[in-house]
C-alpha atoms as a PDB file:
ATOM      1  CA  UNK A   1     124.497 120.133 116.251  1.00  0.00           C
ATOM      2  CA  UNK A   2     125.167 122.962 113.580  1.00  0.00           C
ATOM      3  CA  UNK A   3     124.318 126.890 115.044  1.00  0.00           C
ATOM      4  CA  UNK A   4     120.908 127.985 113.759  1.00  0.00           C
ATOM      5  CA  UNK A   5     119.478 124.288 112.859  1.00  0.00           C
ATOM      6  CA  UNK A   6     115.854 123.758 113.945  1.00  0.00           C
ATOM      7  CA  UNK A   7     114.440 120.053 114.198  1.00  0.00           C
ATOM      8  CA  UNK A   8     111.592 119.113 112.222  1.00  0.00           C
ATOM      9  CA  UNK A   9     109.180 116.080 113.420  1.00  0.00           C
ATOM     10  CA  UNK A  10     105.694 115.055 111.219  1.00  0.00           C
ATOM     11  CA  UNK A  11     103.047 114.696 112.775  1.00  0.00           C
ATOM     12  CA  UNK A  12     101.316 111.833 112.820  1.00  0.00           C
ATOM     13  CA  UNK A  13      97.972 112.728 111.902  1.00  0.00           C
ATOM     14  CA  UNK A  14      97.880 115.875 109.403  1.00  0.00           C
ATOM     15  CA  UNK A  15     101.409 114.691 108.075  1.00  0.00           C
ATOM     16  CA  UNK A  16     103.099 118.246 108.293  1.00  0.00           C
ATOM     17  CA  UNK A  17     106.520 118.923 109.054  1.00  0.00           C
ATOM     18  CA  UNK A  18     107.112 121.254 111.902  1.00  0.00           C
ATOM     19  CA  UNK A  19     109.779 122.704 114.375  1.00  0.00           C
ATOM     20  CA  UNK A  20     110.117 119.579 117.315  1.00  0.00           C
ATOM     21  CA  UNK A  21     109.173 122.218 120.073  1.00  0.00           C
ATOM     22  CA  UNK A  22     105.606 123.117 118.307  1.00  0.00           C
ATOM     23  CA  UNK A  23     104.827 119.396 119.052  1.00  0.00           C
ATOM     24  CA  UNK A  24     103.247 117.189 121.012  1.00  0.00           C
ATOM     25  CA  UNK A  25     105.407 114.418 121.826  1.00  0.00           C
ATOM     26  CA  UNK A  26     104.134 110.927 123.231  1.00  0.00           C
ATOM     27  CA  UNK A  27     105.644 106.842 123.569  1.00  0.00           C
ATOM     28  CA  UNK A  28     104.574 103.895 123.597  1.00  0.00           C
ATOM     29  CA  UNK A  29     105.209 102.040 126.500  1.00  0.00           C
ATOM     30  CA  UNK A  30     104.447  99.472 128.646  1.00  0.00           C
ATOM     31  CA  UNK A  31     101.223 100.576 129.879  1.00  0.00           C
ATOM     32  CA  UNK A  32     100.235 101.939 126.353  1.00  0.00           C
ATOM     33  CA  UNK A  33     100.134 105.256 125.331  1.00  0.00           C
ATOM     34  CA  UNK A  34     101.991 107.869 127.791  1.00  0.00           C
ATOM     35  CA  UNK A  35     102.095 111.713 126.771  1.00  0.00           C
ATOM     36  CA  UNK A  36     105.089 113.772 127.526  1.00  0.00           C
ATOM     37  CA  UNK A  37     108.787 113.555 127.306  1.00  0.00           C
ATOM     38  CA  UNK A  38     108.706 109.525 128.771  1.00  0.00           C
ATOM     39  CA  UNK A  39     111.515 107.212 127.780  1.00  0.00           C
ATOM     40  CA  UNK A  40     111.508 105.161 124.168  1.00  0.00           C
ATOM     41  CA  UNK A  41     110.933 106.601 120.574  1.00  0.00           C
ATOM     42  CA  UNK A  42     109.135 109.341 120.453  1.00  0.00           C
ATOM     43  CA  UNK A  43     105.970 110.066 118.153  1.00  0.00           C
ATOM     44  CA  UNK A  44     104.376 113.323 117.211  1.00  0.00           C
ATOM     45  CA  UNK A  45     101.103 115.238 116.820  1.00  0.00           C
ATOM     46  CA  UNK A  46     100.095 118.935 116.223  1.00  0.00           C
ATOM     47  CA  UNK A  47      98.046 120.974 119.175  1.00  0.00           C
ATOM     48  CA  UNK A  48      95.483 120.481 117.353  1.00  0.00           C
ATOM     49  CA  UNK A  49      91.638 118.191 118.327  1.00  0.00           C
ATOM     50  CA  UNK A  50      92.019 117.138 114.473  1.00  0.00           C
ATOM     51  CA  UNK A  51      95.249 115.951 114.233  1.00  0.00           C
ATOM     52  CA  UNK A  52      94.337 113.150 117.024  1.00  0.00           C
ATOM     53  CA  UNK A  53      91.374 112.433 114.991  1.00  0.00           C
ATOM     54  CA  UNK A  54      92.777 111.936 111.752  1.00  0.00           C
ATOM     55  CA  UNK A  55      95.844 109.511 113.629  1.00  0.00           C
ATOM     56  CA  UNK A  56      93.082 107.484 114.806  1.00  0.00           C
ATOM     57  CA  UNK A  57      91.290 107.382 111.205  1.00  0.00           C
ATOM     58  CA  UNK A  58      94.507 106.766 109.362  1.00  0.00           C
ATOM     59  CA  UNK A  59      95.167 104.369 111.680  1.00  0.00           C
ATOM     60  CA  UNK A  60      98.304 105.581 112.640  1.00  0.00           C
ATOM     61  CA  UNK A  61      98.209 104.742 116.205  1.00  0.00           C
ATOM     62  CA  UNK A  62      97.096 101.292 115.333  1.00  0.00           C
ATOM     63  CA  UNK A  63     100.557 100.634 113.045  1.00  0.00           C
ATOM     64  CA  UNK A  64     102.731 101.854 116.540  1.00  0.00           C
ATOM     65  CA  UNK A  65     100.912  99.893 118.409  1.00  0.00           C
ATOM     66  CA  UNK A  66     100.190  96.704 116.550  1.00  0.00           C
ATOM     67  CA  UNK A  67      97.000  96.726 117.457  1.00  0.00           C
ATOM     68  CA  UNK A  68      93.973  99.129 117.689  1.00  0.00           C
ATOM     69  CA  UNK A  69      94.232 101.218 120.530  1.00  0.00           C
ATOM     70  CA  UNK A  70      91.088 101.076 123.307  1.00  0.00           C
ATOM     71  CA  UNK A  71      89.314 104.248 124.443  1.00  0.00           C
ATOM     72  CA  UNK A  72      91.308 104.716 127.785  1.00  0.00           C
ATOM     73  CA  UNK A  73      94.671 104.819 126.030  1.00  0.00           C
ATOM     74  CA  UNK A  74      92.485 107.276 123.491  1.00  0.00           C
ATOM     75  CA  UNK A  75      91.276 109.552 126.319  1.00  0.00           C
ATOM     76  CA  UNK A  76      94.321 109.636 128.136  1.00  0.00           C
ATOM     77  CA  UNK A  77      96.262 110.824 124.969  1.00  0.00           C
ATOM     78  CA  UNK A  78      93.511 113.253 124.669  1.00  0.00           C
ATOM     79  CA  UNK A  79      94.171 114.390 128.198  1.00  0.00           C
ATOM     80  CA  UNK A  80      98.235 115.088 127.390  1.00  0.00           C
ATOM     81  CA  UNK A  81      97.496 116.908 124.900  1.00  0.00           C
ATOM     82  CA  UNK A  82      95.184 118.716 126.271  1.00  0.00           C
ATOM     83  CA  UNK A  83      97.032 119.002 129.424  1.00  0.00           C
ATOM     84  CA  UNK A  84     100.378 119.898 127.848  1.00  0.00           C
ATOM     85  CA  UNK A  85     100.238 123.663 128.533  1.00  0.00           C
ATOM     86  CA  UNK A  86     100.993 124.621 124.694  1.00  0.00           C
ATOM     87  CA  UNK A  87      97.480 126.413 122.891  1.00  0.00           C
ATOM     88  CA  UNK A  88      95.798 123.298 121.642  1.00  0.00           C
ATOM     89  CA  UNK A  89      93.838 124.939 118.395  1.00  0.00           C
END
């Protein structure tokens, strides 16, 4: 990696490009959604309550998952984030 180079992710719901470590990262994986730095490809969203909400509108959970997600896999993303020790705005 080149000296001085900073990562950029989107995030999922607003669609802004920021630094990887301002970022909530979370996977899909077998038992649905799992916050944190868990194994498989990794997806994106601001500290911020409306960035969830707008995911879910947009449907862009629904396109990783294939399918709508259910309000446990909801809540418990809600949780991470929530959890993840960064300020959630």
């Amino acid at each position: 990696m080149k000296r001085g180079h900073v990562a950029l992710r989107t995030c999922l719901g607003c669609g802004g490009k920021f630094p990887k470590s301002r970022l909530f990262r979370f996977t899909m994986g077998p038992g649905g959604v799992a916050g944190g730095n868990g194994p498989g490809r990794g997806h994106y969203l601001c500290f911020n309550a409306g960035c969830l909400d707008k995911a879910l509108e947009r449907r862009g959970l629904s396109r990783l998952l294939g399918r709508m997600p259910d309000g446990e896999e909801v809540k418990r993303l809600r949780r991470d984030l929530l959890e993840s020790g960064s300020s959630f705005i």
